[in-house]
N, C-alpha and C. Protein backbone atom coordinates (compact mmCIF):
# COMPACT_ATOMS: atom_id res chain seq x y z
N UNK A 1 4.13 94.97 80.27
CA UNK A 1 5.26 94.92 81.20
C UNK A 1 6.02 96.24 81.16
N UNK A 2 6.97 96.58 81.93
CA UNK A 2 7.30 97.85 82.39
C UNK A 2 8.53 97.69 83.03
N UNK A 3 9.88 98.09 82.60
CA UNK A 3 10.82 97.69 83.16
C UNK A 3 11.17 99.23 83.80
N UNK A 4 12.42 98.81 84.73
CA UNK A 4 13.03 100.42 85.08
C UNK A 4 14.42 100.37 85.07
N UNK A 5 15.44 101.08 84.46
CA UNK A 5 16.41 101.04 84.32
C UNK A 5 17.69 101.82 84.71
N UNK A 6 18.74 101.12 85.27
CA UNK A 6 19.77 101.43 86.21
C UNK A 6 21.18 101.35 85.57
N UNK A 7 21.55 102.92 84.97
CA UNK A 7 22.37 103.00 84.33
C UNK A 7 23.28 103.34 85.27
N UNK A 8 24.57 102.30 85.85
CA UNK A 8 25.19 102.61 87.17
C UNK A 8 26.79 102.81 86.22
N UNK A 9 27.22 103.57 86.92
CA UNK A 9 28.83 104.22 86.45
C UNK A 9 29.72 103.88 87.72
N UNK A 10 31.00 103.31 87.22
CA UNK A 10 31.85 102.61 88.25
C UNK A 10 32.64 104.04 88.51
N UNK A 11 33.11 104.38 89.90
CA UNK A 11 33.94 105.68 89.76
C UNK A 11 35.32 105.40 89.81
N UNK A 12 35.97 104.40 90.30
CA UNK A 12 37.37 103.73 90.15
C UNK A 12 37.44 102.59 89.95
N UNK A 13 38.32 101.86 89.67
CA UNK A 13 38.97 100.69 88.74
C UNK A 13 39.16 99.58 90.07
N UNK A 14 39.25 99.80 91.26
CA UNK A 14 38.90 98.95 92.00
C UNK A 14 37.76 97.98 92.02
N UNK A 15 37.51 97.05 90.71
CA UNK A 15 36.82 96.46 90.87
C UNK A 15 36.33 95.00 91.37
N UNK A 16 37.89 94.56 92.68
CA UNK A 16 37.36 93.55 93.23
C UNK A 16 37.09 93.59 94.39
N UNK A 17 36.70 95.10 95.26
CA UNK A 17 36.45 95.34 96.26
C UNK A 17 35.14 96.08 96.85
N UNK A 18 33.94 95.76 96.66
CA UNK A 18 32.61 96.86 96.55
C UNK A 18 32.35 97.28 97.82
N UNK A 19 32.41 98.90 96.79
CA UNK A 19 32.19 99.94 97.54
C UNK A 19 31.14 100.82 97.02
N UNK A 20 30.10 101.01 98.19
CA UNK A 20 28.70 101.82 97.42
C UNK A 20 29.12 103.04 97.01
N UNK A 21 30.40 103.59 97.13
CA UNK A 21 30.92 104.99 97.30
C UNK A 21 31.25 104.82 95.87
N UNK A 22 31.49 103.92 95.57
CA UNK A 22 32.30 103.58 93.96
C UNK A 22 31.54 104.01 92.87
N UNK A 23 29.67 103.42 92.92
CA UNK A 23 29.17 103.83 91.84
C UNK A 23 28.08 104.58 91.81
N UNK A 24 27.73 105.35 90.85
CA UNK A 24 27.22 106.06 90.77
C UNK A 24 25.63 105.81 89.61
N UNK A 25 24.86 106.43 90.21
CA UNK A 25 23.09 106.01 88.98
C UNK A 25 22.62 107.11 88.50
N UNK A 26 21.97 106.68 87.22
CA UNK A 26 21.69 108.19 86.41
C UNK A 26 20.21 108.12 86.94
N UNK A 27 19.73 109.74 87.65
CA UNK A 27 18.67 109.46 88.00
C UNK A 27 17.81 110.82 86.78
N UNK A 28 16.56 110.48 86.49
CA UNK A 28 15.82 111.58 85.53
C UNK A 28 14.54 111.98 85.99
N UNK A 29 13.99 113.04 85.81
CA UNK A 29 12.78 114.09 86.52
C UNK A 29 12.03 113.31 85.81
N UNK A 30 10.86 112.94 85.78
CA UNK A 30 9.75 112.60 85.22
C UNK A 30 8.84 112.37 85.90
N UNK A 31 7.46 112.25 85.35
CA UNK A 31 6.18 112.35 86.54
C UNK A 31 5.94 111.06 87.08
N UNK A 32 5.84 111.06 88.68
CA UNK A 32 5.91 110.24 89.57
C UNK A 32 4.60 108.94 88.81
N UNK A 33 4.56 107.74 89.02
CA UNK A 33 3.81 106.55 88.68
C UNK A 33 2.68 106.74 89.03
N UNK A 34 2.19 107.65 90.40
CA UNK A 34 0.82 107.50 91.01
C UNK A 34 0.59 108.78 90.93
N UNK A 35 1.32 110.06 90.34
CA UNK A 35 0.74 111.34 89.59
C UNK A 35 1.50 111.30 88.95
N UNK A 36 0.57 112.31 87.55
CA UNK A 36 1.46 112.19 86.53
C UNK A 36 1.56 114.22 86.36
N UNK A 37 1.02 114.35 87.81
CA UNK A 37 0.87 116.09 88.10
C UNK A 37 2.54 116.22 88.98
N UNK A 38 2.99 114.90 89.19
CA UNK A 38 3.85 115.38 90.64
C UNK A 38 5.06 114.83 89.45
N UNK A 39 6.19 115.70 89.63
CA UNK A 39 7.66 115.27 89.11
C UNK A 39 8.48 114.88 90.31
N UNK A 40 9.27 113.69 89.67
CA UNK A 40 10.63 113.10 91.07
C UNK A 40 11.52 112.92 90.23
N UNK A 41 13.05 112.84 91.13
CA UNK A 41 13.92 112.24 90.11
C UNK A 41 13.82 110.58 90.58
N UNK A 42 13.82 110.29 88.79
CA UNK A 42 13.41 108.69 89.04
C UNK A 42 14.60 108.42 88.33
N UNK A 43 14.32 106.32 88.98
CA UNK A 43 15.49 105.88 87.06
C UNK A 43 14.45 106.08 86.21
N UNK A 44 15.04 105.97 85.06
CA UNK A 44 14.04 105.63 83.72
C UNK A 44 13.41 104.62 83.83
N UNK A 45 12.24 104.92 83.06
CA UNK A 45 11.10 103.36 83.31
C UNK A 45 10.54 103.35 81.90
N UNK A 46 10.09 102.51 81.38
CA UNK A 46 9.77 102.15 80.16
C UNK A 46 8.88 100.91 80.04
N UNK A 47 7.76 101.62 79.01
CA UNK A 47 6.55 100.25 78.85
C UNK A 47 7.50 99.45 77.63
N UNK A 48 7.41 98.07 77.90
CA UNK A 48 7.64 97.12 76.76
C UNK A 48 6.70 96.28 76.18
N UNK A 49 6.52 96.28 74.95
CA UNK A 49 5.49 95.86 74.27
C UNK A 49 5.76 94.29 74.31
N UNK A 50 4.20 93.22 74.70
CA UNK A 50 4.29 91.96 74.62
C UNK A 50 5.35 91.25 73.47
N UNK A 51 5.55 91.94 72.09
CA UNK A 51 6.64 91.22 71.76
C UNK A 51 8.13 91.80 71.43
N UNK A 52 8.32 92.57 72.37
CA UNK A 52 9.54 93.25 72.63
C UNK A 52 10.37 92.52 73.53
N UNK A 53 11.84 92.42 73.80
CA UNK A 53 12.57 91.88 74.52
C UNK A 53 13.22 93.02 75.64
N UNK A 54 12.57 92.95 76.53
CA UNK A 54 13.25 93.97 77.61
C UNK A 54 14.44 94.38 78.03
N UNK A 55 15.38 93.51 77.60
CA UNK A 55 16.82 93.58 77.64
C UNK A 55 17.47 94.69 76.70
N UNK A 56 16.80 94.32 75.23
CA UNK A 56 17.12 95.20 74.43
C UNK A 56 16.23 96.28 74.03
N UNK A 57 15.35 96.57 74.90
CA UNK A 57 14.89 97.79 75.27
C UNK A 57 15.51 98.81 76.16
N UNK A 58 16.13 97.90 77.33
CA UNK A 58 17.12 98.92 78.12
C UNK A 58 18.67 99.56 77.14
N UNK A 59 18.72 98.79 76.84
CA UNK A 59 20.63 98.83 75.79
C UNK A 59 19.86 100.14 74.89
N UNK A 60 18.64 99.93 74.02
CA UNK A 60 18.43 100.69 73.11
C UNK A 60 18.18 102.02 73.90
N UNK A 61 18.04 102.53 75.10
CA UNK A 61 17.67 103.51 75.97
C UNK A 61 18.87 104.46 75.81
N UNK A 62 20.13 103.64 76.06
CA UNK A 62 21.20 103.84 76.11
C UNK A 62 21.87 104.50 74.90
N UNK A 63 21.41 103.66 74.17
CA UNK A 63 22.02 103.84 72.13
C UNK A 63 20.97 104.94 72.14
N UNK A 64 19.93 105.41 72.33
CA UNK A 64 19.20 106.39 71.52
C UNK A 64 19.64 107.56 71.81
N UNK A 65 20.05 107.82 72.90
CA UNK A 65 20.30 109.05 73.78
C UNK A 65 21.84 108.78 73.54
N UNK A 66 22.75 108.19 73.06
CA UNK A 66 24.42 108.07 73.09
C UNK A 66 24.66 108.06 71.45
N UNK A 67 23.78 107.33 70.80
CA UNK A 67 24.34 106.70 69.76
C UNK A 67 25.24 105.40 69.41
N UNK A 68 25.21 105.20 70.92
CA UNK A 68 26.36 104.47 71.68
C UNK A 68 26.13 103.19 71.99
N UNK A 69 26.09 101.46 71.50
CA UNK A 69 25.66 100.67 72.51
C UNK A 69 26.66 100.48 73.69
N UNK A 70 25.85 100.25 74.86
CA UNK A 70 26.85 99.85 76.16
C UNK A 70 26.95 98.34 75.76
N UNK A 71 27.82 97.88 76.81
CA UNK A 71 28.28 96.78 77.13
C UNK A 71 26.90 95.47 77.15
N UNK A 72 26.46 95.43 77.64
CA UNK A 72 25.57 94.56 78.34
C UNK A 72 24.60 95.12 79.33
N UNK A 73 23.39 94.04 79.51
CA UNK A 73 22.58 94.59 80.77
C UNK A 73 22.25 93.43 81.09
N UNK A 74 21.87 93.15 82.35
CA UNK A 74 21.65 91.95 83.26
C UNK A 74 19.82 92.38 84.22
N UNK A 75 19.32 91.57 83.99
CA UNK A 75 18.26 91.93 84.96
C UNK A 75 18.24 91.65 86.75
N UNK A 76 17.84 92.43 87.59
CA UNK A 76 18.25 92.13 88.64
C UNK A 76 16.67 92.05 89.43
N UNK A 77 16.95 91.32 90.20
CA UNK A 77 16.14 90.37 90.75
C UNK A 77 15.04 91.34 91.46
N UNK A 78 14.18 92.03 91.65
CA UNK A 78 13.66 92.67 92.74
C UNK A 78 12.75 92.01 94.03
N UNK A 79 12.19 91.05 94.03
CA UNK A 79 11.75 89.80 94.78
C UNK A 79 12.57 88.98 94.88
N UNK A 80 12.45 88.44 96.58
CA UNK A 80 12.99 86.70 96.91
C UNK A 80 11.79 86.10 96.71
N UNK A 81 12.55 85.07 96.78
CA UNK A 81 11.56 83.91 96.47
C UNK A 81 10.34 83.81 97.07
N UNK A 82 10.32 84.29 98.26
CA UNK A 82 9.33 84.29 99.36
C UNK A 82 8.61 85.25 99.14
N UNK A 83 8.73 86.45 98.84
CA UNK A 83 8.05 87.33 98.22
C UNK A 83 7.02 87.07 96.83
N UNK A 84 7.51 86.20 96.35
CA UNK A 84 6.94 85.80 94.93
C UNK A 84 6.12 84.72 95.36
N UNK A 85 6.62 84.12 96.40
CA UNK A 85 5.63 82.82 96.80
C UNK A 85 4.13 83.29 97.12
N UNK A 86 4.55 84.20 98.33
CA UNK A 86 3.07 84.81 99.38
C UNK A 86 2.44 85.80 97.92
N UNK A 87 2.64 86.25 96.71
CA UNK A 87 1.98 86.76 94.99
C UNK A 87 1.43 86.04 94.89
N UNK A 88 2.46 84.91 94.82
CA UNK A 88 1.26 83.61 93.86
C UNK A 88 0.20 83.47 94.59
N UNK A 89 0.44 82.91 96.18
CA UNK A 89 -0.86 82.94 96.57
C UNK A 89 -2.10 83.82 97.06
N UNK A 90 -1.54 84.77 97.13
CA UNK A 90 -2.70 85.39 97.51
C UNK A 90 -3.45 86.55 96.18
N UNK A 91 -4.73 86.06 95.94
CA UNK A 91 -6.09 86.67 95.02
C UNK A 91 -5.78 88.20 95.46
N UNK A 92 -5.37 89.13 96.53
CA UNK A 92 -5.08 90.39 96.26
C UNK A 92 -4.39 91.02 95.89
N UNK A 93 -3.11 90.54 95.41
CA UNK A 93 -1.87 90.80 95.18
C UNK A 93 -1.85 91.08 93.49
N UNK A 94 -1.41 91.96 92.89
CA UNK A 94 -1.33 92.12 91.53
C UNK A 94 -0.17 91.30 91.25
N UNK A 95 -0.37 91.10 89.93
CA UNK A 95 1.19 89.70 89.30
C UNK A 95 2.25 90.70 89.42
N UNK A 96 3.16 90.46 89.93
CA UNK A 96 4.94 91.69 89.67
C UNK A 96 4.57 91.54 87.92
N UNK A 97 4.62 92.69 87.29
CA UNK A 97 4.81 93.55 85.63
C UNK A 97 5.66 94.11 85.62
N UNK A 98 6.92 94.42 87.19
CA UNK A 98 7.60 95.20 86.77
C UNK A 98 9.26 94.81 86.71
N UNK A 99 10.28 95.08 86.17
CA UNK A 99 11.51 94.39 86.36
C UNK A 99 12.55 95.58 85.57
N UNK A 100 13.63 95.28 86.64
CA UNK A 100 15.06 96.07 86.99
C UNK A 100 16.12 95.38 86.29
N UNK A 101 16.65 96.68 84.97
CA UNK A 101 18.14 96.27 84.46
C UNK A 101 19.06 96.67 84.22
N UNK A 102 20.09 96.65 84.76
CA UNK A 102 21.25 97.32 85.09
C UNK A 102 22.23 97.18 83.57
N UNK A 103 22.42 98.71 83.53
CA UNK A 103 23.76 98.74 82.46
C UNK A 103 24.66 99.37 83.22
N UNK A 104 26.08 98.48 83.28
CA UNK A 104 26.88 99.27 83.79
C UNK A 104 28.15 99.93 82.33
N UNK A 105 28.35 101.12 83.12
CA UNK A 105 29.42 101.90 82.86
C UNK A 105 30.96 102.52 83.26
N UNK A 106 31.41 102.68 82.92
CA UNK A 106 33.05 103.16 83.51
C UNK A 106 32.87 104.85 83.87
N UNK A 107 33.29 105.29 84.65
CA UNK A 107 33.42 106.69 84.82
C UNK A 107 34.27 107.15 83.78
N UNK A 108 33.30 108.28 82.88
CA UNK A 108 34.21 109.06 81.63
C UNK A 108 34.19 108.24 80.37
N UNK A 109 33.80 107.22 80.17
CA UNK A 109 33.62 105.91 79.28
C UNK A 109 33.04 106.73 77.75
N UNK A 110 34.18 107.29 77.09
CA UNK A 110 34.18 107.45 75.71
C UNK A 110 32.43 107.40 75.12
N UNK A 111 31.77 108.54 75.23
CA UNK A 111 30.58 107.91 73.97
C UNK A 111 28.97 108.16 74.94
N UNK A 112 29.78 108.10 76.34
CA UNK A 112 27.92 107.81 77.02
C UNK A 112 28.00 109.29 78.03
N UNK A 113 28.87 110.43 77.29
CA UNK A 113 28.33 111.69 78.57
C UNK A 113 27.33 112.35 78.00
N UNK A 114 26.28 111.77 77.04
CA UNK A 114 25.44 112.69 76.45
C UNK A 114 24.21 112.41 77.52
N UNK A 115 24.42 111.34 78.05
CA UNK A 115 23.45 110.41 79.46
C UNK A 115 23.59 111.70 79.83
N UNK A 116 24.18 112.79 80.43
CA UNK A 116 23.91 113.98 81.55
C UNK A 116 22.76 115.10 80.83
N UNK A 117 22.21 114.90 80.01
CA UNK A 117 21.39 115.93 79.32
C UNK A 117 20.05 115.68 79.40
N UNK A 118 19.98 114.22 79.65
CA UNK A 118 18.46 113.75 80.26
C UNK A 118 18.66 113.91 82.02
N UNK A 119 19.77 113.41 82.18
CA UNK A 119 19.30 113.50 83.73
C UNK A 119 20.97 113.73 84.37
N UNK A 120 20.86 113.46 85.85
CA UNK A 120 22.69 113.57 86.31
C UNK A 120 22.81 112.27 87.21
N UNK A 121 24.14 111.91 87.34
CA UNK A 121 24.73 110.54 87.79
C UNK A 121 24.92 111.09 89.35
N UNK A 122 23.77 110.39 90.20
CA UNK A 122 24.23 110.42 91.76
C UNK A 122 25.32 109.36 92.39
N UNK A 123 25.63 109.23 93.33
CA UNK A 123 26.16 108.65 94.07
C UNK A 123 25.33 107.45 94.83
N UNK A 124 25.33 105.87 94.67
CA UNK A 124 24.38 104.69 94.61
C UNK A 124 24.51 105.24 96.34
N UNK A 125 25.62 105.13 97.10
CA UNK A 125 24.77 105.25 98.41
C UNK A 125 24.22 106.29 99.18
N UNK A 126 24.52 107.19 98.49
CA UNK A 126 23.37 108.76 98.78
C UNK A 126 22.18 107.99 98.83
N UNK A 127 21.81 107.79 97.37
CA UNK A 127 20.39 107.89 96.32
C UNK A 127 19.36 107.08 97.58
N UNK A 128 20.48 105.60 98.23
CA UNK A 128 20.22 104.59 98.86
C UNK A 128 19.86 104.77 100.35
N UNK A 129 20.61 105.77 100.91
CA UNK A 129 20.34 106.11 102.26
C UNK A 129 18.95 107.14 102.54
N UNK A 130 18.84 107.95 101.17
CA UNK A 130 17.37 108.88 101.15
C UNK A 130 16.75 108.03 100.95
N UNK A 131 16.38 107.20 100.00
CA UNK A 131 15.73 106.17 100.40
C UNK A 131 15.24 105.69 101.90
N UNK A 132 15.80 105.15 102.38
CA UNK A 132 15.70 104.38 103.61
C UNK A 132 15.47 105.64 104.88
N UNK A 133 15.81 106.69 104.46
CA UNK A 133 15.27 107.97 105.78
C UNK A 133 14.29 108.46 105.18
N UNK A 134 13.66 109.09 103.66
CA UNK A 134 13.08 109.81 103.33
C UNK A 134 12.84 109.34 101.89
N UNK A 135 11.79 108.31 102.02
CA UNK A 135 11.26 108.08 100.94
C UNK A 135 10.49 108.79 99.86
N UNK A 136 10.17 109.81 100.49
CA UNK A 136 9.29 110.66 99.75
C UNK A 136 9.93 111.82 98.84
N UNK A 137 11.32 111.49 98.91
CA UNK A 137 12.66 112.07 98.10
C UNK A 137 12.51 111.21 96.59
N UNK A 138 12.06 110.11 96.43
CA UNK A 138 11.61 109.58 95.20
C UNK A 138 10.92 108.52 94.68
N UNK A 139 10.23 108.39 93.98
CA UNK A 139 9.30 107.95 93.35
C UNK A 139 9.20 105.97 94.52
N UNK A 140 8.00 105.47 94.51
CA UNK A 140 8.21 104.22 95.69
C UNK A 140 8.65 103.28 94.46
N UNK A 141 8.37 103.04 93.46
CA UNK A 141 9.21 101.79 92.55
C UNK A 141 10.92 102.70 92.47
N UNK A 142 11.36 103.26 92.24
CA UNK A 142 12.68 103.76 92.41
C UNK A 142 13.26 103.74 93.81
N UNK A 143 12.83 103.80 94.92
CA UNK A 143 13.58 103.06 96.10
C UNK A 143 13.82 102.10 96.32
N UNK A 144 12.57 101.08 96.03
CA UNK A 144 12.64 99.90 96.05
C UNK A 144 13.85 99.45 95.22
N UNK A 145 13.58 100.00 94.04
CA UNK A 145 14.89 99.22 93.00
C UNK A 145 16.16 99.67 93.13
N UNK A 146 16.26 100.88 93.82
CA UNK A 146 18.06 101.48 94.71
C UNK A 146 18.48 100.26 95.44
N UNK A 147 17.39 100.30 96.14
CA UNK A 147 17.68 99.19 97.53
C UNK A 147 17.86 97.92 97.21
N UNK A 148 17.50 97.34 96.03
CA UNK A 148 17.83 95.43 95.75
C UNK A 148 18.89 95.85 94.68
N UNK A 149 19.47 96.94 94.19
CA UNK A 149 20.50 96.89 93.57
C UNK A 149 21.61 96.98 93.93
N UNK A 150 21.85 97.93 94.87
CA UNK A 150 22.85 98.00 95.85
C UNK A 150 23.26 96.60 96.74
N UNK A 151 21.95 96.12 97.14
CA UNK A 151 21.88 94.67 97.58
C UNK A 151 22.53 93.53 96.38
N UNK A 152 22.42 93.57 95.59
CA UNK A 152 22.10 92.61 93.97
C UNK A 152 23.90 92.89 94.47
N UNK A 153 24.41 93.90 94.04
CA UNK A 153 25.78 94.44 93.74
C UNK A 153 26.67 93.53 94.72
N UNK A 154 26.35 93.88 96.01
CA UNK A 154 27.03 93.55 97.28
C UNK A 154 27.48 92.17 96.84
N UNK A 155 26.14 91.48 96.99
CA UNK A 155 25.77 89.84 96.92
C UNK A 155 26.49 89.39 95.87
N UNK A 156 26.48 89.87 94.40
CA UNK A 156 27.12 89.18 93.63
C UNK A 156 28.56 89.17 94.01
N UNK A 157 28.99 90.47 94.45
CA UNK A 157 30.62 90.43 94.29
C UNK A 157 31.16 89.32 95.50
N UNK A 158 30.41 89.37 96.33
CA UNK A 158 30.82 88.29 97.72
C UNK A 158 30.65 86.78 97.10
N UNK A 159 30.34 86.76 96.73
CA UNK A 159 30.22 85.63 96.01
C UNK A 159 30.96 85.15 94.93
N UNK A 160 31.49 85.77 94.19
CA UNK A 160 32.30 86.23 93.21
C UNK A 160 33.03 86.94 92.97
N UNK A 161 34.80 87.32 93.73
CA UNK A 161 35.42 88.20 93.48
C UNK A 161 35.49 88.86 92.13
N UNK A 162 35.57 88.11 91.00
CA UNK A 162 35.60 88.73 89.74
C UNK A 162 34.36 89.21 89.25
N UNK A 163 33.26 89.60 89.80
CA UNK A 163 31.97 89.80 89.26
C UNK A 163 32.19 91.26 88.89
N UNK A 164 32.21 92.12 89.55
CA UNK A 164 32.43 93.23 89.13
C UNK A 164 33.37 93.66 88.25
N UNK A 165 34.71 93.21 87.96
CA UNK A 165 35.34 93.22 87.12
C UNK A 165 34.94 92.44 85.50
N UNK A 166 34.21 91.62 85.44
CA UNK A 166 33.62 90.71 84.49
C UNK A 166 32.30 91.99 83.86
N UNK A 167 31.80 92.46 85.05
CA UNK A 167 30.41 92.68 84.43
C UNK A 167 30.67 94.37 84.27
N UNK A 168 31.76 95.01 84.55
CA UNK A 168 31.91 96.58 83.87
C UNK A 168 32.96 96.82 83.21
N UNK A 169 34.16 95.93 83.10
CA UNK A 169 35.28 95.50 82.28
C UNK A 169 35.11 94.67 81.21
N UNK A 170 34.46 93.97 81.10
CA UNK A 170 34.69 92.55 80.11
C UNK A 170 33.67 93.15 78.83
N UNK A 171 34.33 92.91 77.30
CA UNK A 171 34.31 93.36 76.51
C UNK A 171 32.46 92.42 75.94
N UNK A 172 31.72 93.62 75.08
CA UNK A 172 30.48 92.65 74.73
C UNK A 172 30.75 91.57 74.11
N UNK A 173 29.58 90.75 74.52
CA UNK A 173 29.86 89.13 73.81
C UNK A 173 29.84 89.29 72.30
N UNK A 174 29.42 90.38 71.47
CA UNK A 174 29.52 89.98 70.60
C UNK A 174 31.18 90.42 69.72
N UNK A 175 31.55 91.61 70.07
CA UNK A 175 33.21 91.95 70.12
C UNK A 175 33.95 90.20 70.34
N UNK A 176 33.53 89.92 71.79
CA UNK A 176 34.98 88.94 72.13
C UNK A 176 34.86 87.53 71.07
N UNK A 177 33.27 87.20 70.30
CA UNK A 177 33.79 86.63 69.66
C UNK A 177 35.20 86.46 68.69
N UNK A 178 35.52 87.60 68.31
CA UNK A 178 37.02 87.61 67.39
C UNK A 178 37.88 88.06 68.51
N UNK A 179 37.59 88.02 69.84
CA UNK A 179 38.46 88.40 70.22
C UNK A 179 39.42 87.35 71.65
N UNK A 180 38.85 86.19 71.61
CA UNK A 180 38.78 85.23 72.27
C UNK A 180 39.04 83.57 72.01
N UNK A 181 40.06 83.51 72.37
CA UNK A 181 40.89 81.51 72.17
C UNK A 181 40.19 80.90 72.20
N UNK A 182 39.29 81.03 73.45
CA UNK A 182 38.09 79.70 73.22
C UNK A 182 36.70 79.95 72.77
N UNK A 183 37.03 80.77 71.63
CA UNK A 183 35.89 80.75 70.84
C UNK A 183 35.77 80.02 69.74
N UNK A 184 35.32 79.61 68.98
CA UNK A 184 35.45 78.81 67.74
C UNK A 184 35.70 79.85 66.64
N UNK A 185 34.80 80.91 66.91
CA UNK A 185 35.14 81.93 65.63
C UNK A 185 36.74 83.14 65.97
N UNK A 186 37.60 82.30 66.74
CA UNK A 186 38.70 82.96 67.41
C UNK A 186 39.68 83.30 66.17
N UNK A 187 40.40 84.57 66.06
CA UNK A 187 41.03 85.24 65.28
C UNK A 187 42.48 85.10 65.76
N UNK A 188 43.51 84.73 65.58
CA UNK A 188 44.69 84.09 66.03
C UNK A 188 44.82 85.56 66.35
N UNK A 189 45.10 86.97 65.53
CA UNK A 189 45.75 88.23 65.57
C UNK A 189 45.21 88.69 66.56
N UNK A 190 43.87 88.37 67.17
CA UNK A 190 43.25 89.29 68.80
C UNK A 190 44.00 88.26 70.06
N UNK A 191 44.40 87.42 69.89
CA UNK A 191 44.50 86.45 71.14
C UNK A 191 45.30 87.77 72.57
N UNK A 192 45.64 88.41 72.02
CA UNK A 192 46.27 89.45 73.40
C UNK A 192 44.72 90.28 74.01
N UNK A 193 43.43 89.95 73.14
CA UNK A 193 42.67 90.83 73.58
C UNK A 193 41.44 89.90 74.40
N UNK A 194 42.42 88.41 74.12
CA UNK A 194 41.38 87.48 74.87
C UNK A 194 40.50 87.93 76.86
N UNK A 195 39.72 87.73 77.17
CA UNK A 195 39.06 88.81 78.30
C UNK A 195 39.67 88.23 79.30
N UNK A 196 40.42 87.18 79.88
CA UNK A 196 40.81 86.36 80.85
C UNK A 196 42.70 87.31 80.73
N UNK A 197 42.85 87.73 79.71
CA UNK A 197 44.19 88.26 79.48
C UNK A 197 43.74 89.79 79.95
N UNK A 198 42.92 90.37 79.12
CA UNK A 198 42.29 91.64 78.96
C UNK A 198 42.04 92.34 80.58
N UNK A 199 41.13 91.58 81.46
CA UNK A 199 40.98 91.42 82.70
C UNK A 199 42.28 92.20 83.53
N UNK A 200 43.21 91.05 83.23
CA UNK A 200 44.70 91.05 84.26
C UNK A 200 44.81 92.23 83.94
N UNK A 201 45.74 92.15 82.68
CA UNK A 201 45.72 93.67 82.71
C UNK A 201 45.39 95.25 82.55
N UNK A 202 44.34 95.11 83.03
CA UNK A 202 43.23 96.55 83.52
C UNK A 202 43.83 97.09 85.27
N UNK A 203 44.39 95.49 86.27
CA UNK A 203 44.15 95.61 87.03
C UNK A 203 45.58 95.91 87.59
N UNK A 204 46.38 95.40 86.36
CA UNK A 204 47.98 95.51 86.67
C UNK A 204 48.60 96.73 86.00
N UNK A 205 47.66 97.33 85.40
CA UNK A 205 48.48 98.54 85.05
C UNK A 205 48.34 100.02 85.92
């Protein structure tokens, strides 16, 4: 399996209003999937070994090159359903091996500007519109995955005003254990850092 990974950076704190202008993706030179003679700027892509966990293959991408773990990563969908249906059935179709996971980041976020030395942070609806005029600007699994992320992004937040604020604000699950009321392992002295408190005010200050 073979994941590709979408290290997206929020550029302002407006995060209950999405705007493709807002974030930004680290894109890196490496040799295109179908030459390994031709260089593009791609996301990062990475083989994962059958007993590796892909999730924490992307985070560790992050930590190796930062030192740094990010927040979280979420996998994002690159097929509908219907797409996966007309796979299953049809004998020509190779099985999907491949899958998209987003770490997001804060613009300037303490710890992760060493990310600019492998590659540089574009703008998601540039990256997204070359795409869709001029594919041949980058690699065909890296358009594809611009284009259902930007999509992924949209969709969740319409659906969920707080999504974006939850998923580039909200502290890792393993932090808010001590840092959270309704946790069982809750620390009376963090309760001001509980994420439902934490949240508000990011947005009120």
């Amino acid at each position: 399996m073979e994941i590709v990974i979408a290290v997206v950076q929020m550029q302002n704190t407006n995060a209950y209003e999405f705007s493709g202008d807002g974030f930004e993706v680290l894109l890196v030179n490496e040799p295109c999937s179908s030459s390994r003679h031709e260089v593009r700027m791609q996301l990062p892509r990475y083989h994962v070994p059958s007993n590796s966990d892909p999730a924490e293959t992307a985070l560790s991408f992050v930590h190796y090159h930062c030192g740094k773990w990010p927040r979280r990563t979420f996998e994002v969908p690159l097929w509908d359903d219907n797409e996966l249906t007309e796979q299953n059935k049809s004998s020509h179709i190779a099985p999907v091996q491949l899958s998209l996971y987003c770490i997001p980041l804060i613009e300037n976020e303490d710890g992760f500007a060493k990310l600019t030395k492998i590659g540089h942070f574009e703008a998601l609806s540039s990256v997204s519109k070359h795409c869709q005029v001029d594919a041949n600007c980058f690699s065909v699994d890296t358009c594809h995955c611009i284009l259902q992320l930007e999509r992924w992004l949209h969709d969740r937040q319409c659906k969920d005003a707080n999504f974006l604020a939850r998923f580039f604000f909200l502290s890792a699950a393993k932090v808010r254990i001590r840092e959270c009321a309704h946790n069982p392992a809750y620390e009376h002295d963090y309760s001001s850092l509980c994420h439902k408190y934490k949240i508000l005010e990011i947005f009120q200050n």
